[in-house]
C-alpha atoms as a PDB file:
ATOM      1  CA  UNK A   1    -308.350-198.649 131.539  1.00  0.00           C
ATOM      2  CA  UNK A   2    -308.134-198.201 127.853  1.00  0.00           C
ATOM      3  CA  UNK A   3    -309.725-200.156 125.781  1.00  0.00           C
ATOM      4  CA  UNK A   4    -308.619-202.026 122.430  1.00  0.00           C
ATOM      5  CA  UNK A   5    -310.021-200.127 120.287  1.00  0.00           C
ATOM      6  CA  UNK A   6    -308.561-197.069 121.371  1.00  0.00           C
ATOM      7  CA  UNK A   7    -305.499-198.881 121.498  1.00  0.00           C
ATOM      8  CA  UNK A   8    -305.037-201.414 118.638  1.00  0.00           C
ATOM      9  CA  UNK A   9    -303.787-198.739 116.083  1.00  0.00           C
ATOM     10  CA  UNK A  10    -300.858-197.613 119.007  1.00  0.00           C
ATOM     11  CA  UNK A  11    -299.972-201.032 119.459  1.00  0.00           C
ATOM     12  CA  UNK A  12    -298.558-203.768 117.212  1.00  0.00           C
ATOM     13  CA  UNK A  13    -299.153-207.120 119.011  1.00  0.00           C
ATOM     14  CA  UNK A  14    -296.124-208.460 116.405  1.00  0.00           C
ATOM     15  CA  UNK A  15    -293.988-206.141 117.882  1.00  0.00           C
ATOM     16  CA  UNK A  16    -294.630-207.411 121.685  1.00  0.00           C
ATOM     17  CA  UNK A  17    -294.189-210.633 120.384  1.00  0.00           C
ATOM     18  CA  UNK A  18    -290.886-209.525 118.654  1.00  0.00           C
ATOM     19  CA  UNK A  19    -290.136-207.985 121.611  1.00  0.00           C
ATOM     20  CA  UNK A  20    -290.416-210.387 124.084  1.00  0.00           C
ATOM     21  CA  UNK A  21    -288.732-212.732 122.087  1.00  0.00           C
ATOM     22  CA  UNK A  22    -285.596-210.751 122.120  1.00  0.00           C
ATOM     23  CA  UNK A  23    -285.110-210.352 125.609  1.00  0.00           C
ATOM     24  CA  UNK A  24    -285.703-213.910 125.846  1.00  0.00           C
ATOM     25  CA  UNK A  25    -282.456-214.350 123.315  1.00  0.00           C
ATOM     26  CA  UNK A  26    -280.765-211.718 125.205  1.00  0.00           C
ATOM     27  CA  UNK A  27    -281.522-213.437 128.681  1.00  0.00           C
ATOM     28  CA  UNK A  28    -281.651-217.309 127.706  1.00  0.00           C
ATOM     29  CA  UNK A  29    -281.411-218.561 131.584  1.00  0.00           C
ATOM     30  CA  UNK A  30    -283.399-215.593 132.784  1.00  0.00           C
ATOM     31  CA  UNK A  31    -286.640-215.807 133.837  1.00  0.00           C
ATOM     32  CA  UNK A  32    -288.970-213.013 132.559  1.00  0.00           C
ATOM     33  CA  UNK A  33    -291.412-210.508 134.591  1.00  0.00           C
ATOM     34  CA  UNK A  34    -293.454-208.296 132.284  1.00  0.00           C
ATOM     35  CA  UNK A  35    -294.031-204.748 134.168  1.00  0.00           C
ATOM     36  CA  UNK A  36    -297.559-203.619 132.805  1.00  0.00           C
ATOM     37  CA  UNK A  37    -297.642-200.601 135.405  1.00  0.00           C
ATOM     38  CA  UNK A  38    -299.693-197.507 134.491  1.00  0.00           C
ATOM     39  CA  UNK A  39    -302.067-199.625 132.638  1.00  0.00           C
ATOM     40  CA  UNK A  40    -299.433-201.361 129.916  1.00  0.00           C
ATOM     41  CA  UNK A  41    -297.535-197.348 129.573  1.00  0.00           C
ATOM     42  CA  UNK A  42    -301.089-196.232 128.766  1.00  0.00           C
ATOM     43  CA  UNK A  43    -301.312-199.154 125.709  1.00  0.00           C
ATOM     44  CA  UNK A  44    -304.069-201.265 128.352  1.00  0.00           C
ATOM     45  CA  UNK A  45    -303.645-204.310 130.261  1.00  0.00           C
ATOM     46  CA  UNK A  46    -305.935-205.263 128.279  1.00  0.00           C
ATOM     47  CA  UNK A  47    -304.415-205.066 124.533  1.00  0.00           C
ATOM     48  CA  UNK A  48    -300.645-205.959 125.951  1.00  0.00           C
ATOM     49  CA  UNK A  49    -301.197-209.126 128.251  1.00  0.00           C
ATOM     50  CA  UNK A  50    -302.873-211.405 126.232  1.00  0.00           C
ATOM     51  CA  UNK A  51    -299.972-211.414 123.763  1.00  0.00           C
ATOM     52  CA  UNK A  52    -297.857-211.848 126.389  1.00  0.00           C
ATOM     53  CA  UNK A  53    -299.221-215.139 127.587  1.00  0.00           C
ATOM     54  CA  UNK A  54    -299.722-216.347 124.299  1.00  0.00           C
ATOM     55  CA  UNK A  55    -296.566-216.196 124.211  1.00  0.00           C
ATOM     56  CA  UNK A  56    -295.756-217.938 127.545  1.00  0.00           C
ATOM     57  CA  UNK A  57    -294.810-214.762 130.184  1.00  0.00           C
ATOM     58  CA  UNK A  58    -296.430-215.962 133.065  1.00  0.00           C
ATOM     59  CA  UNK A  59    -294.995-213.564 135.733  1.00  0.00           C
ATOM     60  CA  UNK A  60    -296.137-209.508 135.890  1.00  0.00           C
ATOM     61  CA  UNK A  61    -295.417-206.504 137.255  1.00  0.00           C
ATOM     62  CA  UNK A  62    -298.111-203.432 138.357  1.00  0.00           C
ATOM     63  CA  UNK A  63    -297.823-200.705 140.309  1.00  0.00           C
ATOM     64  CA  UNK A  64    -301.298-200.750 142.116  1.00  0.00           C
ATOM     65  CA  UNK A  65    -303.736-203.105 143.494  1.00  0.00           C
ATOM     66  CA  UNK A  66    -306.425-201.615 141.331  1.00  0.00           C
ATOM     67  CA  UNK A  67    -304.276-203.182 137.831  1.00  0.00           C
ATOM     68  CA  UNK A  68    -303.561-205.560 139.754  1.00  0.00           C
ATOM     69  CA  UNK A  69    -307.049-206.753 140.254  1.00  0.00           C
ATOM     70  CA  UNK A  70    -308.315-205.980 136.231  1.00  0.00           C
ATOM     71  CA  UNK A  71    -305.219-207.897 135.544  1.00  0.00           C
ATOM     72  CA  UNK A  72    -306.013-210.799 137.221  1.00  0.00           C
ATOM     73  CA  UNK A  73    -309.436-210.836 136.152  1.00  0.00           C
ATOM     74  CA  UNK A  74    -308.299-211.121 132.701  1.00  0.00           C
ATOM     75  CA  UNK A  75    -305.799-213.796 133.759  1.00  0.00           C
ATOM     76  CA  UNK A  76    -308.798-215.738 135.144  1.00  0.00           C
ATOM     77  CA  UNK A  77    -310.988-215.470 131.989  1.00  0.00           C
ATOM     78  CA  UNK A  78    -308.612-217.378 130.481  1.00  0.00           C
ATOM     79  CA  UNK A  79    -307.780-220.000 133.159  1.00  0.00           C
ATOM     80  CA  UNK A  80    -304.113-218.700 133.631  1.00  0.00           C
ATOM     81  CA  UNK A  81    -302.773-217.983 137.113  1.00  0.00           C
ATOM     82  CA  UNK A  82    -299.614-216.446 137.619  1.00  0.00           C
ATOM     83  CA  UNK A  83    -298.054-214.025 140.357  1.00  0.00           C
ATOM     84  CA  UNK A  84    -298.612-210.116 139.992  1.00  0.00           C
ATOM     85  CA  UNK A  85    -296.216-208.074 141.795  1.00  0.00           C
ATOM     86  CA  UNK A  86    -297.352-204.930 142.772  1.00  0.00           C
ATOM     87  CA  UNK A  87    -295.097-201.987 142.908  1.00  0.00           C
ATOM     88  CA  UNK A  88    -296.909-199.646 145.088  1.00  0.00           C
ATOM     89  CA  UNK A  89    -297.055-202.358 148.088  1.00  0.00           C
ATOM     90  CA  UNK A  90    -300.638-203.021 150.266  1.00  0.00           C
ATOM     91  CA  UNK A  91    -301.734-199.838 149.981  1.00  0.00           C
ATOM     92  CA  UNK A  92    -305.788-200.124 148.950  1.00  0.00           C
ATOM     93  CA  UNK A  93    -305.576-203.727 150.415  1.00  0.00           C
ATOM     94  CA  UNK A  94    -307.877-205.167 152.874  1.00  0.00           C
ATOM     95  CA  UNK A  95    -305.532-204.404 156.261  1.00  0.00           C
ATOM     96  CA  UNK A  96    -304.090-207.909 157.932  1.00  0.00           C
ATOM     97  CA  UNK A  97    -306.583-210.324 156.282  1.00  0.00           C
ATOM     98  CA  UNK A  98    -305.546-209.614 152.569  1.00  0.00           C
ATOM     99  CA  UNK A  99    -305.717-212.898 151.803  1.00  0.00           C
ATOM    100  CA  UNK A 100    -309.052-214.425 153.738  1.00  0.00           C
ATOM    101  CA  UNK A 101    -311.276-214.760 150.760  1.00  0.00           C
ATOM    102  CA  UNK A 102    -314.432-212.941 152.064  1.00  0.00           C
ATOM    103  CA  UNK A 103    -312.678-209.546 152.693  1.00  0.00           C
ATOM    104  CA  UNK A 104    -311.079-209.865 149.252  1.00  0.00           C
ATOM    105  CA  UNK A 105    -314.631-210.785 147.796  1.00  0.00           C
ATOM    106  CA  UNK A 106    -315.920-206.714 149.721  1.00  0.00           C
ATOM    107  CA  UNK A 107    -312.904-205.440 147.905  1.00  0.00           C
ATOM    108  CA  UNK A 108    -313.503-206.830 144.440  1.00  0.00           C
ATOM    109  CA  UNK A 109    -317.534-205.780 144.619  1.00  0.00           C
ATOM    110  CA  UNK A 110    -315.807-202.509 145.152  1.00  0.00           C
ATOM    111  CA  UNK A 111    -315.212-202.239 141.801  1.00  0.00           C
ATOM    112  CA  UNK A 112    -316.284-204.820 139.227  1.00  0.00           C
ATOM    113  CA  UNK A 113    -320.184-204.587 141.016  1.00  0.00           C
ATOM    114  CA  UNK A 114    -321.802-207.653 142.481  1.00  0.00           C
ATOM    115  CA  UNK A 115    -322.336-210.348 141.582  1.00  0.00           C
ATOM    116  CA  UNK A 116    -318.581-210.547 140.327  1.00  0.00           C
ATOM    117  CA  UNK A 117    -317.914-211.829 136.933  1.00  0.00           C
ATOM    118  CA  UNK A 118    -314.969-214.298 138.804  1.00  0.00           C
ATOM    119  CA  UNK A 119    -314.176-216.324 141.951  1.00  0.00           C
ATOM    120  CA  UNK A 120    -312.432-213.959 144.131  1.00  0.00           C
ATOM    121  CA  UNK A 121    -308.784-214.978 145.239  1.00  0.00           C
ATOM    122  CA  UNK A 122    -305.813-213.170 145.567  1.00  0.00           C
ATOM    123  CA  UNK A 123    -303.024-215.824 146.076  1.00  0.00           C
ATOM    124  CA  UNK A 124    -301.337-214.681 143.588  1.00  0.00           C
ATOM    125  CA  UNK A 125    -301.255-210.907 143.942  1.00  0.00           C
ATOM    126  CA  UNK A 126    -298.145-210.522 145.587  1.00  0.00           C
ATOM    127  CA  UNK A 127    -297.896-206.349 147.539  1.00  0.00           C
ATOM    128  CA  UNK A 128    -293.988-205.465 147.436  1.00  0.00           C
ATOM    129  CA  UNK A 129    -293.274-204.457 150.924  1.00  0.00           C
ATOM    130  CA  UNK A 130    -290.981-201.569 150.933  1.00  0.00           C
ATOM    131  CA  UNK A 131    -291.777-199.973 154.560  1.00  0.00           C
ATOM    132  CA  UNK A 132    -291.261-201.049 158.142  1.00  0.00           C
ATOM    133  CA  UNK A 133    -294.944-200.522 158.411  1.00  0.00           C
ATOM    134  CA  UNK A 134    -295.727-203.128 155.038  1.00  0.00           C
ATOM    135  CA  UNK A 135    -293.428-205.678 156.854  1.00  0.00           C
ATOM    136  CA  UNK A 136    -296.123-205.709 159.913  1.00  0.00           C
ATOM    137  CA  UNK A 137    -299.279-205.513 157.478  1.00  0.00           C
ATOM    138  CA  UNK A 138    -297.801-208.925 155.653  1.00  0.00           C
ATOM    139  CA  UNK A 139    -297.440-210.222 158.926  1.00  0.00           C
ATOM    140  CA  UNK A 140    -300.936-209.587 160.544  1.00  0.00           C
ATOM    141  CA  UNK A 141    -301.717-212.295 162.823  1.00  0.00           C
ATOM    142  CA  UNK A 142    -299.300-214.858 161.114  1.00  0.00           C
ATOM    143  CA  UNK A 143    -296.778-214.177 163.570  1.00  0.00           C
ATOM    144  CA  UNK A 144    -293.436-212.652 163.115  1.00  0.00           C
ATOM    145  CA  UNK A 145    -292.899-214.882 159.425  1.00  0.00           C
ATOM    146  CA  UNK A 146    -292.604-213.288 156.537  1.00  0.00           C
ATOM    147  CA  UNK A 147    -292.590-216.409 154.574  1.00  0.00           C
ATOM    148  CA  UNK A 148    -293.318-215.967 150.982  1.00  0.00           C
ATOM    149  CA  UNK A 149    -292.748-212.230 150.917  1.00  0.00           C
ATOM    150  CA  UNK A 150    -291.753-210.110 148.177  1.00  0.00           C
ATOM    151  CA  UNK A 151    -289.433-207.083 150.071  1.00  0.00           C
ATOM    152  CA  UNK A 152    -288.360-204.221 147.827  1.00  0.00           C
ATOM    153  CA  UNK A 153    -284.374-203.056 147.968  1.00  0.00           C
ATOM    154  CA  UNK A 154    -283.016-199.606 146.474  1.00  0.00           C
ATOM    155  CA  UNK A 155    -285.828-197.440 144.873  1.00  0.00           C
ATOM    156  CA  UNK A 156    -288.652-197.456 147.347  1.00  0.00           C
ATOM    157  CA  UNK A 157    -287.421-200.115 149.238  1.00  0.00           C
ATOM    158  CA  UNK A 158    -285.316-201.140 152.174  1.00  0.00           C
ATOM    159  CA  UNK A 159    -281.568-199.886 151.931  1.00  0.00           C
ATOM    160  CA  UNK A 160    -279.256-203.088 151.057  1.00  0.00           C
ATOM    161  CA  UNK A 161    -277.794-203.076 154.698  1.00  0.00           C
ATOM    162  CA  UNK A 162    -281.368-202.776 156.455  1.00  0.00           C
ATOM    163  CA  UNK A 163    -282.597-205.740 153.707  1.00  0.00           C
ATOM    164  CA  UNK A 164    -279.330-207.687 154.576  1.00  0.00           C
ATOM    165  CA  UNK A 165    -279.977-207.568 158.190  1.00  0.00           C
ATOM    166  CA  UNK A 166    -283.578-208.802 157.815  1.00  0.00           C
ATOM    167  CA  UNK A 167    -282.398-211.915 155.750  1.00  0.00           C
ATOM    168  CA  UNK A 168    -279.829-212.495 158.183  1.00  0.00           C
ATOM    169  CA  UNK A 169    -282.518-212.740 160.704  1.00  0.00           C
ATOM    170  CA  UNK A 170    -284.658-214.933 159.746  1.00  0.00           C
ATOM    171  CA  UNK A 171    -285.005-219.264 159.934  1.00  0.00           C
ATOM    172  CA  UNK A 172    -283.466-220.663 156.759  1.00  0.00           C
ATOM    173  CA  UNK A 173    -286.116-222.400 155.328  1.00  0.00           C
ATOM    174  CA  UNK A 174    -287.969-218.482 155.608  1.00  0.00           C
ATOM    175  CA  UNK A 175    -285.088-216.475 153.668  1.00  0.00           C
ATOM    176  CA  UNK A 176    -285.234-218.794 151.034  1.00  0.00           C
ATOM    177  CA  UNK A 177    -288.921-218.197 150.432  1.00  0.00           C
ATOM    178  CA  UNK A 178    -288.914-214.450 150.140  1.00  0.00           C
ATOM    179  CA  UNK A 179    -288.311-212.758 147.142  1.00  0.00           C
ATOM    180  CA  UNK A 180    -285.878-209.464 146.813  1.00  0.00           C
ATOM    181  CA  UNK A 181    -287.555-207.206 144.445  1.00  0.00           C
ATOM    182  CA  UNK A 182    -283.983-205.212 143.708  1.00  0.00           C
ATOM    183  CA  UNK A 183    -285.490-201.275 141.637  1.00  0.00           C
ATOM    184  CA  UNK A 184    -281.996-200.282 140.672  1.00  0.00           C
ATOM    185  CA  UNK A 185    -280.908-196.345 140.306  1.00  0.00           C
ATOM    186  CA  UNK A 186    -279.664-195.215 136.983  1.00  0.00           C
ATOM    187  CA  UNK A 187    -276.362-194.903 136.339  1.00  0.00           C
ATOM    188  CA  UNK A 188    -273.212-195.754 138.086  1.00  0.00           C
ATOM    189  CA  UNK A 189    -275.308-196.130 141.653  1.00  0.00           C
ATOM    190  CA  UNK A 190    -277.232-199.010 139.882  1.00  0.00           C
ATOM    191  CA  UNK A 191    -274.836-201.075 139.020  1.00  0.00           C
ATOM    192  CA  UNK A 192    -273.099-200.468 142.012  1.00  0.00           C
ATOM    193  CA  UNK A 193    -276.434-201.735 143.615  1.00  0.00           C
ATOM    194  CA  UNK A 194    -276.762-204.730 141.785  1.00  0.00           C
ATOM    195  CA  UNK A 195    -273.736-205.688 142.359  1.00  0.00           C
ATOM    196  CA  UNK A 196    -273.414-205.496 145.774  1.00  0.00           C
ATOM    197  CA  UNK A 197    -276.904-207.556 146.151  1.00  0.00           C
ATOM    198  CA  UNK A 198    -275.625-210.181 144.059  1.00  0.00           C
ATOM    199  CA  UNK A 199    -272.637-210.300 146.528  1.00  0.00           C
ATOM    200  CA  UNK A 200    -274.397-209.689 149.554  1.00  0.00           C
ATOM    201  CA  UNK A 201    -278.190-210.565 149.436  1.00  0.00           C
ATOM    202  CA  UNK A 202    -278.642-213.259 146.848  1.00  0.00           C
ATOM    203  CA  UNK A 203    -276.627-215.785 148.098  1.00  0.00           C
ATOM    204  CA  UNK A 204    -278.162-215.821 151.632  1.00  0.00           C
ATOM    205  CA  UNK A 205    -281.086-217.349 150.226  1.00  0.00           C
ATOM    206  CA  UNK A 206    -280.027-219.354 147.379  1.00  0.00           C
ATOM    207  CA  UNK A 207    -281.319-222.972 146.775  1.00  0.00           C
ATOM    208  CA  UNK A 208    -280.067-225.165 144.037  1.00  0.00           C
ATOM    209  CA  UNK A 209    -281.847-225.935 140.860  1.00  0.00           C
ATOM    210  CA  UNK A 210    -284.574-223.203 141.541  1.00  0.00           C
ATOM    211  CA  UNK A 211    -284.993-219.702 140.341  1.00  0.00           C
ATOM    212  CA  UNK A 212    -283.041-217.094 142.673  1.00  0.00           C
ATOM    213  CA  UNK A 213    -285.162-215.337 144.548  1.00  0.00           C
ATOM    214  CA  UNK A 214    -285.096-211.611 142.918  1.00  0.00           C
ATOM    215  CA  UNK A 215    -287.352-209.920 140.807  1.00  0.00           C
ATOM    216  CA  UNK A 216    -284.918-207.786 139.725  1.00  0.00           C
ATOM    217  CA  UNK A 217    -286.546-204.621 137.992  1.00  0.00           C
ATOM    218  CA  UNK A 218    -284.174-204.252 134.915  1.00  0.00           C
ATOM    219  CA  UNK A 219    -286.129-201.579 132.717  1.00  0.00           C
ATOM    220  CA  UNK A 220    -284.560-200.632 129.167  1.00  0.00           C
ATOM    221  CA  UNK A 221    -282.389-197.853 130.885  1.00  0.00           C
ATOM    222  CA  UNK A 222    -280.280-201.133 132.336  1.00  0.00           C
ATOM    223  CA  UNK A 223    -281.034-203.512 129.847  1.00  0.00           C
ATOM    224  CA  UNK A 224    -277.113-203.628 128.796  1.00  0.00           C
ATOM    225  CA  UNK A 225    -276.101-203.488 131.976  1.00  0.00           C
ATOM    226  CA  UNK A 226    -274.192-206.674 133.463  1.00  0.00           C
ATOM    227  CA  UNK A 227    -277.393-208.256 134.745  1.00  0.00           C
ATOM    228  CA  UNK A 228    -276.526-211.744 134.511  1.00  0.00           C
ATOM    229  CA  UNK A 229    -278.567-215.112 133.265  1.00  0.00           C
ATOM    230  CA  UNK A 230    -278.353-217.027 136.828  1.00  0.00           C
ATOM    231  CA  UNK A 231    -276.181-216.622 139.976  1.00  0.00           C
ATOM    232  CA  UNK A 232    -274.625-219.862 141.259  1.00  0.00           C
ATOM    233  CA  UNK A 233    -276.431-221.405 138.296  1.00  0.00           C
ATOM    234  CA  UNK A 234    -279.600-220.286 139.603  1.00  0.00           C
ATOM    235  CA  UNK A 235    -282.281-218.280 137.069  1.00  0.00           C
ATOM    236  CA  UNK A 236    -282.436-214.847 137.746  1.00  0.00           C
ATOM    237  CA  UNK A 237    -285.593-212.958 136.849  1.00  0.00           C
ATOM    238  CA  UNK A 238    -285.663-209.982 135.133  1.00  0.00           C
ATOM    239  CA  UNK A 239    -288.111-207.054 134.257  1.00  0.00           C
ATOM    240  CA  UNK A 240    -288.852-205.798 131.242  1.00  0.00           C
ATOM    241  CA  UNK A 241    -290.807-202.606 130.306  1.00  0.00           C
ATOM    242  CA  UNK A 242    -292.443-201.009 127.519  1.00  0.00           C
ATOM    243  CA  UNK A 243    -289.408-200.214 125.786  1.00  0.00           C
ATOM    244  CA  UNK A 244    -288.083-203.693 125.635  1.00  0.00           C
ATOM    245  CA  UNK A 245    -291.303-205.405 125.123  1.00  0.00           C
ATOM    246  CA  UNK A 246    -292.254-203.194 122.441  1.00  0.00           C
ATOM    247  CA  UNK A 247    -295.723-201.141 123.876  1.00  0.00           C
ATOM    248  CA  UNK A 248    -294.289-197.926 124.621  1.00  0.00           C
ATOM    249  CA  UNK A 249    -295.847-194.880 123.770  1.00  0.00           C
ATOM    250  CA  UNK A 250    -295.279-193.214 120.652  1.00  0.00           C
ATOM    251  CA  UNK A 251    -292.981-190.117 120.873  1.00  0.00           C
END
């Protein structure tokens, strides 16, 4: 990772505070996801995030499970939990038994050393299963639920009629606890995309008064696109990237 000092002089914090502010005013019923993949766009988890939940954003994107883990140590030396998404799915996590506390404790050793500087825990590090084969790591030896899920559609994901036919398989009280991580094409096939999962996904799973259930990866190249606020008066939540959020690279 890079470290502040190397970064500080790249990176205004004012301007991811700026930023972040105006996709809140451009999204007012949206929640927000924060995408902080290849450490922050090279500006460090480290110099981006704490503005970020200084600011409130308490829901992240990464794309591995190594981020994923220096991000949540950060998030624990300062008492915050919130879910990290993590783009690349369970690839580089412990196989079945992700969660059970002692295999996640060998993994952390792994890198941060031992004794670790944090109790290890990784309910809230959340693989996005894009694969047939992610679907039956998730599920281990829980059974055939895939209860609290997060299942990627489009970009590295299940196609919309495969993710469709999943939903439509499972109990009710199941569909409406997975999440549909929607990564959206550029262009015409994106919005095409979005809306069909709006029409088609979406409301298989939707519960009144809570936030949908999509994490739908809006970067800056669909920013103006017609994501909407809520479907069915439900929250939607939204990405943002360096672009909108005001840590991308310099050109």
């Amino acid at each position: 990772m890079a470290t502040s000092g190397d970064t500080i002089e790249r990176v205004s914090r004012a301007a991811i505070a700026a930023g972040l502010a105006a996709v809140r005013a451009a999204r007012p019923r949206a929640v927000i996801g924060a995408d902080l993949s290849g450490d922050a766009a090279g500006a460090g988890i480290e110099t981006v995030a704490p503005v970020l939940l200084a600011d409130g954003c308490r829901r992240f994107f990464v794309q591995t499970v190594e981020e994923a883990l220096d991000l949540q140590r950060l998030l624990y030396s300062r008492c915050v939990e919130a879910p990290i998404r993590v783009l690349d799915g369970p690839e580089g996590m412990p196989a079945a038994e992700a969660f059970d506390v002692e295999r996640v404790a060998g993994a952390l050793k792994n890198f941060y050393g031992d004794p670790l500087p944090y109790s290890p825990d990784v309910a809230g590090i959340v693989p996005v299963l894009g694969r047939a084969g992610d679907l039956d790591w998730w599920r281990g030896d829980r059974g055939p639920s895939l209860e609290g899920a997060a299942i990627g559609v489009g970009e590295g994901g299940f196609a919309l009629a495969d993710a469709v036919a999943l939903a439509r398989a499972m109990p009710p009280a199941e569909r409406r606890s997975v999440e549909w991580v929607v990564r959206l094409p550029p262009g015409d096939a994106g919005a095409e995309l979005l809306a069909a999962v709006l029409a088609e996904l979406l409301p298989l799973g939707m519960v009144a008064g809570r936030t949908a259930p999509l994490g739908s990866l809006a970067d800056e190249a669909h920013w103006d696109a017609a994501i909407p606020d809520d479907v069915g008066g439900c929250p939607l939540e939204v990405r943002a990237g360096p672009e909108a959020l005001g840590f991308a690279p310099p050109r």
